[in-house]
Protein backbone atom coordinates (compact mmCIF):
# COMPACT_ATOMS: atom_id res chain seq x y z
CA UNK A 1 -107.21 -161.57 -158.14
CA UNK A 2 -108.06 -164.41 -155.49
CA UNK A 3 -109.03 -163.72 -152.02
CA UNK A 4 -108.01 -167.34 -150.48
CA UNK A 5 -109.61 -168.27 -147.22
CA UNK A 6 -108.85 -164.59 -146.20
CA UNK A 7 -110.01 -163.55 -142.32
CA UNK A 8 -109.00 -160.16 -140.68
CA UNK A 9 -108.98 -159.27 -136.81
CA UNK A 10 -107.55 -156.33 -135.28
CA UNK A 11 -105.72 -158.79 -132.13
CA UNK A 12 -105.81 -162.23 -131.26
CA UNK A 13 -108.49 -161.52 -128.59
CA UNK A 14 -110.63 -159.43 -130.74
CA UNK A 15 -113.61 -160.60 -132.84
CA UNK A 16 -113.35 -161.67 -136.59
CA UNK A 17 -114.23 -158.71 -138.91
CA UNK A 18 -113.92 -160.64 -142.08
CA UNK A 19 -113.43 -164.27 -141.41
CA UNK A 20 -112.91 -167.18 -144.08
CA UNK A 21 -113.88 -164.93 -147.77
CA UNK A 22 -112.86 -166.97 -150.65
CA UNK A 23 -113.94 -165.10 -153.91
CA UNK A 24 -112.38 -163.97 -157.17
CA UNK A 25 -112.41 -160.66 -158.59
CA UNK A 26 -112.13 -161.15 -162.35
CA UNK A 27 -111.22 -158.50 -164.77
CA UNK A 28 -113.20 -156.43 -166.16
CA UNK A 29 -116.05 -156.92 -163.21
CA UNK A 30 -117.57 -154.21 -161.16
CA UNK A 31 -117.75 -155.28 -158.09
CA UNK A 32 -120.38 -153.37 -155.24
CA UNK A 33 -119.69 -154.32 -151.35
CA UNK A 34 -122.88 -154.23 -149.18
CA UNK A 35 -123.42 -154.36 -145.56
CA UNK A 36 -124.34 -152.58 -142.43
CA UNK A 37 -122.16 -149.94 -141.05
CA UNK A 38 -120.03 -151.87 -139.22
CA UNK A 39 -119.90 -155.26 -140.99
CA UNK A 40 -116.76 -154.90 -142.19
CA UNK A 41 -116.81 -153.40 -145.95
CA UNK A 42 -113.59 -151.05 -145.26
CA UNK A 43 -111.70 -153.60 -143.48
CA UNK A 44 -111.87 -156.31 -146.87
CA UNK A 45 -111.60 -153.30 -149.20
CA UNK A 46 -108.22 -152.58 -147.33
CA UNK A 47 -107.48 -156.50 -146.74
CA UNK A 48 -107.94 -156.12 -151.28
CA UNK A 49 -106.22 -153.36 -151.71
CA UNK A 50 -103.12 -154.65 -150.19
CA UNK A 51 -102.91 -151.62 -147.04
CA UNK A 52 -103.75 -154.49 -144.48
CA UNK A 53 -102.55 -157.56 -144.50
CA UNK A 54 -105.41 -160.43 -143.57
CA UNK A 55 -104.85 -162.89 -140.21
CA UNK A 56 -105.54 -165.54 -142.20
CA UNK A 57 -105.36 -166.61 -146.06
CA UNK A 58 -103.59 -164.81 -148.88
CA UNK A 59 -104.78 -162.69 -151.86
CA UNK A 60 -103.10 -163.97 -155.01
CA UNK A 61 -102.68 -162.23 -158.44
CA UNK A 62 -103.40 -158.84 -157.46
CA UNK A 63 -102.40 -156.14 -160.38
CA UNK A 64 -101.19 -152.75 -160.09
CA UNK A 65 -103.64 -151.15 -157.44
CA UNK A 66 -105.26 -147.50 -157.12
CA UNK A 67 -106.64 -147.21 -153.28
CA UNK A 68 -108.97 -144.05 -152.14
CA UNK A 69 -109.32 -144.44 -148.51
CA UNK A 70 -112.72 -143.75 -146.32
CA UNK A 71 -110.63 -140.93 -144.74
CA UNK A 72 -107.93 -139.16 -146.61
CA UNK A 73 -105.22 -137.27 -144.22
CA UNK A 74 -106.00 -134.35 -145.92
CA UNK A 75 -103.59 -132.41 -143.17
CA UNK A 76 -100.35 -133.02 -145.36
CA UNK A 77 -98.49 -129.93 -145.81
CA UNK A 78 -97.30 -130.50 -149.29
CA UNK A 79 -99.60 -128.76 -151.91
CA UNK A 80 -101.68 -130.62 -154.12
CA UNK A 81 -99.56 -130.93 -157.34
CA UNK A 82 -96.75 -132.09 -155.44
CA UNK A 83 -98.60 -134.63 -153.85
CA UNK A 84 -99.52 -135.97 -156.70
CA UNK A 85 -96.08 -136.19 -158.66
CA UNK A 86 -94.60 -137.50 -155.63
CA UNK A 87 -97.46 -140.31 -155.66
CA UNK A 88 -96.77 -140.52 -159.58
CA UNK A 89 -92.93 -141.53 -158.92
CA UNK A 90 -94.05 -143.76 -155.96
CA UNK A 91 -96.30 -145.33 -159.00
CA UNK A 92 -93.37 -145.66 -161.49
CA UNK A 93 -94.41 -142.56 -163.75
CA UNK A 94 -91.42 -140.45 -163.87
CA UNK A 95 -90.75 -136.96 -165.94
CA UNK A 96 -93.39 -135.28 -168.15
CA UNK A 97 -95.81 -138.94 -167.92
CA UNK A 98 -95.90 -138.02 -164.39
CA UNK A 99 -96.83 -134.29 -164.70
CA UNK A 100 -99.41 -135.15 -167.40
CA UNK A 101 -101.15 -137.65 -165.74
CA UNK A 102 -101.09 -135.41 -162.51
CA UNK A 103 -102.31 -132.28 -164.40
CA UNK A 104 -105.28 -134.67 -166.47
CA UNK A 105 -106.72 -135.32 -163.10
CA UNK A 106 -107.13 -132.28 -161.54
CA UNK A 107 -108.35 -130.99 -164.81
CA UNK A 108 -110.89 -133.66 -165.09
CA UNK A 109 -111.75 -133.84 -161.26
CA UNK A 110 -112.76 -129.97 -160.63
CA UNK A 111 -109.41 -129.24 -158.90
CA UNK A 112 -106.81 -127.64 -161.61
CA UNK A 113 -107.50 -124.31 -159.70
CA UNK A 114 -106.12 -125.19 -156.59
CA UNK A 115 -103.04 -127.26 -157.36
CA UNK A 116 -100.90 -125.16 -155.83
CA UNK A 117 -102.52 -125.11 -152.34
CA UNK A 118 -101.56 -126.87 -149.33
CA UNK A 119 -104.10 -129.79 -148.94
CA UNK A 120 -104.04 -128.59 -145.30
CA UNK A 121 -105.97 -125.99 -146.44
CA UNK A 122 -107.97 -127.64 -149.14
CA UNK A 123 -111.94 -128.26 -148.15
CA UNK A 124 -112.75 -132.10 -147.04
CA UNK A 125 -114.47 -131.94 -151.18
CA UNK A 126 -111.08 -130.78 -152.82
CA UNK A 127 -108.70 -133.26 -150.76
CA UNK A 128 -110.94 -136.19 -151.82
CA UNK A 129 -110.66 -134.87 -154.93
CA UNK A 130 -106.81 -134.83 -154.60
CA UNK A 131 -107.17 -138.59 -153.15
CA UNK A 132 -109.04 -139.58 -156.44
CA UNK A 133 -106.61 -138.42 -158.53
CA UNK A 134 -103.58 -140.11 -156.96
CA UNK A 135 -105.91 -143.11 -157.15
CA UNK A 136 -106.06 -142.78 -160.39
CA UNK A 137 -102.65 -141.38 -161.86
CA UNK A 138 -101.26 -144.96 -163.25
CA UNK A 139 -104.53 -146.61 -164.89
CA UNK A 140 -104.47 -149.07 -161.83
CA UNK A 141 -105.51 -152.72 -162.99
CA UNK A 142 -107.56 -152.92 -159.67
CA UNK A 143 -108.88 -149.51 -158.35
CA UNK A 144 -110.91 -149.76 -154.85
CA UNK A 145 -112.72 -146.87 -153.80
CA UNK A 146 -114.26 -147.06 -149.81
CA UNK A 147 -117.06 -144.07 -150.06
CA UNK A 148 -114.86 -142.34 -152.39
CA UNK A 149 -118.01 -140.01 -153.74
CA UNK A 150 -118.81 -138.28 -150.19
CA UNK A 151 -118.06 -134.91 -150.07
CA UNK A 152 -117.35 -134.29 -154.09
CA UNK A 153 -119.94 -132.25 -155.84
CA UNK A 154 -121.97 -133.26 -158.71
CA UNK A 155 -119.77 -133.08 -161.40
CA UNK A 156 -117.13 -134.37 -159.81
CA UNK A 157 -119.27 -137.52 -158.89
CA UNK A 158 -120.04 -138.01 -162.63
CA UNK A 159 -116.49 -137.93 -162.70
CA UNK A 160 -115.47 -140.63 -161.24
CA UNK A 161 -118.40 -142.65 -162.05
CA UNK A 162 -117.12 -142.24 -165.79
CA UNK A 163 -113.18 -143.21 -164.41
CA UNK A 164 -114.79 -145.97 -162.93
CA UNK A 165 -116.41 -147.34 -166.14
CA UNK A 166 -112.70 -146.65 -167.90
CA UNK A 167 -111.22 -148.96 -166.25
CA UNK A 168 -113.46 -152.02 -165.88
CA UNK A 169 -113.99 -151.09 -170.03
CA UNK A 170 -110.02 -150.97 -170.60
CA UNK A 171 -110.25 -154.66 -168.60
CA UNK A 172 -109.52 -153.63 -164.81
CA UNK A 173 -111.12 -154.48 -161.70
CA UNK A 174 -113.01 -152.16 -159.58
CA UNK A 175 -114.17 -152.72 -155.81
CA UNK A 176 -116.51 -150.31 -153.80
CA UNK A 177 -118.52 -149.41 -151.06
CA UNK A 178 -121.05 -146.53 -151.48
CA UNK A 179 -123.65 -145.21 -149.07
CA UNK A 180 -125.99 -144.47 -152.59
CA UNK A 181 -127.45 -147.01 -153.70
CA UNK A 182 -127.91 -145.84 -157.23
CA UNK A 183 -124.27 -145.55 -157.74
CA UNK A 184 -123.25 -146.97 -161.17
CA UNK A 185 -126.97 -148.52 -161.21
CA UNK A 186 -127.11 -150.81 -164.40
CA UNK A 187 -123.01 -151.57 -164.36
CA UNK A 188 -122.52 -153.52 -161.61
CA UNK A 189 -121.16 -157.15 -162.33
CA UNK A 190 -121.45 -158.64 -158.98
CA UNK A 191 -122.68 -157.97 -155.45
CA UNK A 192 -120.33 -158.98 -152.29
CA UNK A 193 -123.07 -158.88 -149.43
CA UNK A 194 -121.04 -159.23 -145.81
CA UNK A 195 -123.32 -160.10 -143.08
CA UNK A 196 -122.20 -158.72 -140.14
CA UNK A 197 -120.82 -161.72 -138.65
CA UNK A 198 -117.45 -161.77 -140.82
CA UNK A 199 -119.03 -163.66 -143.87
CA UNK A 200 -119.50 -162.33 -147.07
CA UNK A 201 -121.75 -163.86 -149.98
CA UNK A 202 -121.60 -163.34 -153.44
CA UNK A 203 -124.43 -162.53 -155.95
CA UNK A 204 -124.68 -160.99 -159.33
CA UNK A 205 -125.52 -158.09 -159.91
CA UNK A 206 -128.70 -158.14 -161.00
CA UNK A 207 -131.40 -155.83 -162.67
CA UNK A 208 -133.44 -154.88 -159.81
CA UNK A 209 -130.24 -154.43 -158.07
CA UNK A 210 -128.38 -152.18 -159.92
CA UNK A 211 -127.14 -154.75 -162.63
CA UNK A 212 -126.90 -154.74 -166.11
CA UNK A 213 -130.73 -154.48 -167.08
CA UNK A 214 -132.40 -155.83 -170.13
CA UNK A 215 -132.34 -155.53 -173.56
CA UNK A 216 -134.05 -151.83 -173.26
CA UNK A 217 -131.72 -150.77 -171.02
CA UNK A 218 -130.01 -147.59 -172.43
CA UNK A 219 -126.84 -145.58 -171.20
CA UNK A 220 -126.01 -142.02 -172.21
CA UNK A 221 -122.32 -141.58 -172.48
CA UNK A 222 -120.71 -138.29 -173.16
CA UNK A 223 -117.04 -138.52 -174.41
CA UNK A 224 -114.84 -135.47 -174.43
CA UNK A 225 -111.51 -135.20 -176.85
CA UNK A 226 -113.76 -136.40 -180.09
CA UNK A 227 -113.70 -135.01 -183.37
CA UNK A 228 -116.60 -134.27 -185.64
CA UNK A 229 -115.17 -137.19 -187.77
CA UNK A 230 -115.62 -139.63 -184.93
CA UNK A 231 -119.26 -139.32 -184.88
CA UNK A 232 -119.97 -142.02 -188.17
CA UNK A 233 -117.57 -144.79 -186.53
CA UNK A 234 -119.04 -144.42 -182.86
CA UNK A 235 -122.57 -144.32 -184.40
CA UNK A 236 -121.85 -147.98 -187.38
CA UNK A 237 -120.31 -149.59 -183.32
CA UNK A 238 -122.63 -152.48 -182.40
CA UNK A 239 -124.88 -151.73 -179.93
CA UNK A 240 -125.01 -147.96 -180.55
CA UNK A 241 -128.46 -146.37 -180.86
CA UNK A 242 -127.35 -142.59 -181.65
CA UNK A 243 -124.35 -140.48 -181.51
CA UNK A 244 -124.51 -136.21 -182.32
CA UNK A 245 -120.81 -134.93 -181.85
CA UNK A 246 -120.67 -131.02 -180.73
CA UNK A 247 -117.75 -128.77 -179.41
CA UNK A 248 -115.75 -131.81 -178.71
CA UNK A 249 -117.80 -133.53 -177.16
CA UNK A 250 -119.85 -136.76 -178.48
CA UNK A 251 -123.28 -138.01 -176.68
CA UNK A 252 -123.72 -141.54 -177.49
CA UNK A 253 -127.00 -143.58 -176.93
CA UNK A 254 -125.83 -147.59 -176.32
CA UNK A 255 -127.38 -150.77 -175.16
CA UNK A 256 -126.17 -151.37 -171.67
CA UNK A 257 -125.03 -154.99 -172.74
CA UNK A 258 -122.90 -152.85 -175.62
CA UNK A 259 -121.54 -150.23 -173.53
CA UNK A 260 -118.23 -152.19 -172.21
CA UNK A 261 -117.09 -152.68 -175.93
CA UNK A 262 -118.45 -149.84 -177.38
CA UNK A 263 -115.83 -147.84 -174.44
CA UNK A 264 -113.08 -150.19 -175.25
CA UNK A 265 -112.84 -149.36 -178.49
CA UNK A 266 -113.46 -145.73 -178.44
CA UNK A 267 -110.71 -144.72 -175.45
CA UNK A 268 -107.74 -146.47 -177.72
CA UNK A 269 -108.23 -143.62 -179.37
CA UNK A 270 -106.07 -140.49 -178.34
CA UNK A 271 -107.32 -137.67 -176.33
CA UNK A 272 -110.97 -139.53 -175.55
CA UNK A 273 -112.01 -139.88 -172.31
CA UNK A 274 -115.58 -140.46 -170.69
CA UNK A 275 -116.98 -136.94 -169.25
CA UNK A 276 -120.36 -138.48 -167.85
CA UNK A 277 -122.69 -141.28 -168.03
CA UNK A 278 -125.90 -141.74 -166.68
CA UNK A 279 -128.73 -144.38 -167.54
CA UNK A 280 -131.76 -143.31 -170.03
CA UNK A 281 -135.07 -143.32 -167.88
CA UNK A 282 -137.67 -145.37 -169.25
CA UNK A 283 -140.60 -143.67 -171.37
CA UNK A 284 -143.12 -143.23 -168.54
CA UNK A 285 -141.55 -142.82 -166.02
C-alpha cells in the first residue's frame, strides 16, 4: 500500500492535520506511529484504513483491511455474537466460516463468556475486546489498530500482541499507535514519527527503539493447538534455540531475526495459533 502525497483537514478553513505523507507500507512490516497527542496519529491511521478519505492524494494498493477504532460505539444493542457474524458477512465469510471465525475470537480474546450480551452492557474492556475480534475475523492483509490495547487486561493484551505478529508473519501489514512504548518492543519494522505540524518522517525501527535487536536478541513464543510430535520439527527450524511441548501447548526459544519464518511456517499448520510472546531479558538484567 502507497500513501501518495496524502493531506487530511477537517474543512477548507481548518488547519492541515496530516499534510503531504508519501510513504509505503510494505508487507510483512510492522509499522509503529509516534507523535504527541494531538499530532495527528488517528487521523492517518483512519486516512490508511480507508474510514476517511484524505483532502489531498490517494492511497493505492490497499488489501483487505481490519480497523479497531480509538473509540468503539460500544452502545449497539445487538449482542456480541451477532455483531460479529453480521461483521463476518459484511467481510465476505458466510455460513459455518463465519461462526468459526467469530467463536475463535472470543475464545482467544477472553470474551466467549459473554457472547450473548448486549455490548450495551458489556464493560469499556469486553467491547474492545468485541472490536478486536471483528478486526480480526477475515485475516485482514492490512490490520490498523489506534490504541487498540487500552482497557483489555493482561492476557488479552498478549493476545493481540501474538494476532499482531500472525499477520505481519503470514505476510500482512500492520499499522499502530500505542500509548506503551514497549509494545511489540524488538518487532517493529519501521517508525512513522508525525511532528505536529502535519508531517510525518520515516525511520526504522531500530534496536534502542523497539526494533529488531541483535544477534542475542531472543523471543519466547508460546503456540497453542501443537502436538507432542511437533516439538522435533519446531526445534531442527533455523533460528530456533529450544522448544518443550506440554498440554498443547509448545514454548519455543528463537532468534528475533528467525522469528518471522520460524511463525510462517508453523501457523500453515492446522489448529496452531500464537498464545503469547514476549522478549527473553538479558542475563543481568
Amino acid at each position: 500500500m502507497r500513501l501518495e502525497s496524502v493531506g487530511k483537514r477537517y474543512g477548507l478553513r481548518q488547519p492541515w492535520v496530516v499534510r503531504d505523507v508519501s510513504l509505503d507500507a510494505a508487507p510483512g512490516r510492522l509499522i509503529r506511529l509516534e507523535g504527541r497527542n494531538g499530532s495527528g496519529k488517528s487521523t492517518l491511521l483512519r486516512v490508511a484504513a480507508g474510514v476517511s478519505l484524505p483532502s489531498t492524494g490517494r492511497v493505492t494498493g490497499r488489501p483487505h483491511t481490519g480497523y479497531v477504532p480509538e473509540r468503539f460505539p460500544g452502545t449497539l444493542p445487538f449482542p456480541a455474537r451477532e455483531y460479529l457474524l453480521h461483521m463476518a458477512r459484511v467481510h465476505g465469510l458466510r455460513g459455518t466460516s463465519g461462526a468459526r471465525r467469530a467463536d475463535e475470537w472470543l475464545e482467544r480474546l477472553g470474551a466467549a463468556g459473554y457472547a450473548t450480551q448486549p455490548l450495551r452492557a458489556l464493560s469499556k474492556g469486553m467491547c474492545q475486546k468485541v472490536a478486536i475480534a471483528q478486526a480480526l475475523l477475515s485475516s485482514p492483509g492490512l490490520l490498523v489498530l489506534d490504541e487498540a490495547w487500552t482497557g483489555l487486561d493482561q492476557a488479552a493484551r498478549g493476545a493481540l500482541d501474538a494476532a499482531a505478529l500472525e499477520r505481519v508473519a503470514d505476510g500482512g501489514t500492520v499499522m499502530f499507535a500505542d500509548h506503551e512504548q514497549a509494545r511489540l518492543a524488538g518487532r517493529i519494522s519501521e517508525r512513522w514519527q508525525l511532528d505536529g505540524t502535519g508531517r510525518v518522517s520515516a525511520a526504522p525501527g531500530g534496536a534502542a527503539d523497539g526494533g529488531v535487536a541483535g544477534d542475542d536478541s531472543v523471543l519466547v513464543v508460546v503456540l497453542a493447538g501443537v502436538e507432542p510430535a511437533g516439538g522435533a520439527p519446531i526445534a531442527d527450524m533455523p533460528g530456533v534455540l529450544s522448544c518443550s511441548v506440554d498440554a498443547g501447548h509448545a514454548t519455543v526459544r528463537v532468534a528475533a531475526r528467525a522469528c518471522d519464518e520460524v511463525l510462517r511456517r508453523v501457523l500453515s499448520w492446522d489448529g496452531v495459533h500464537v498464545a503469547g510472546v514476549r522478549q527473553e531479558k538479558a542475563a543481568g538484567r
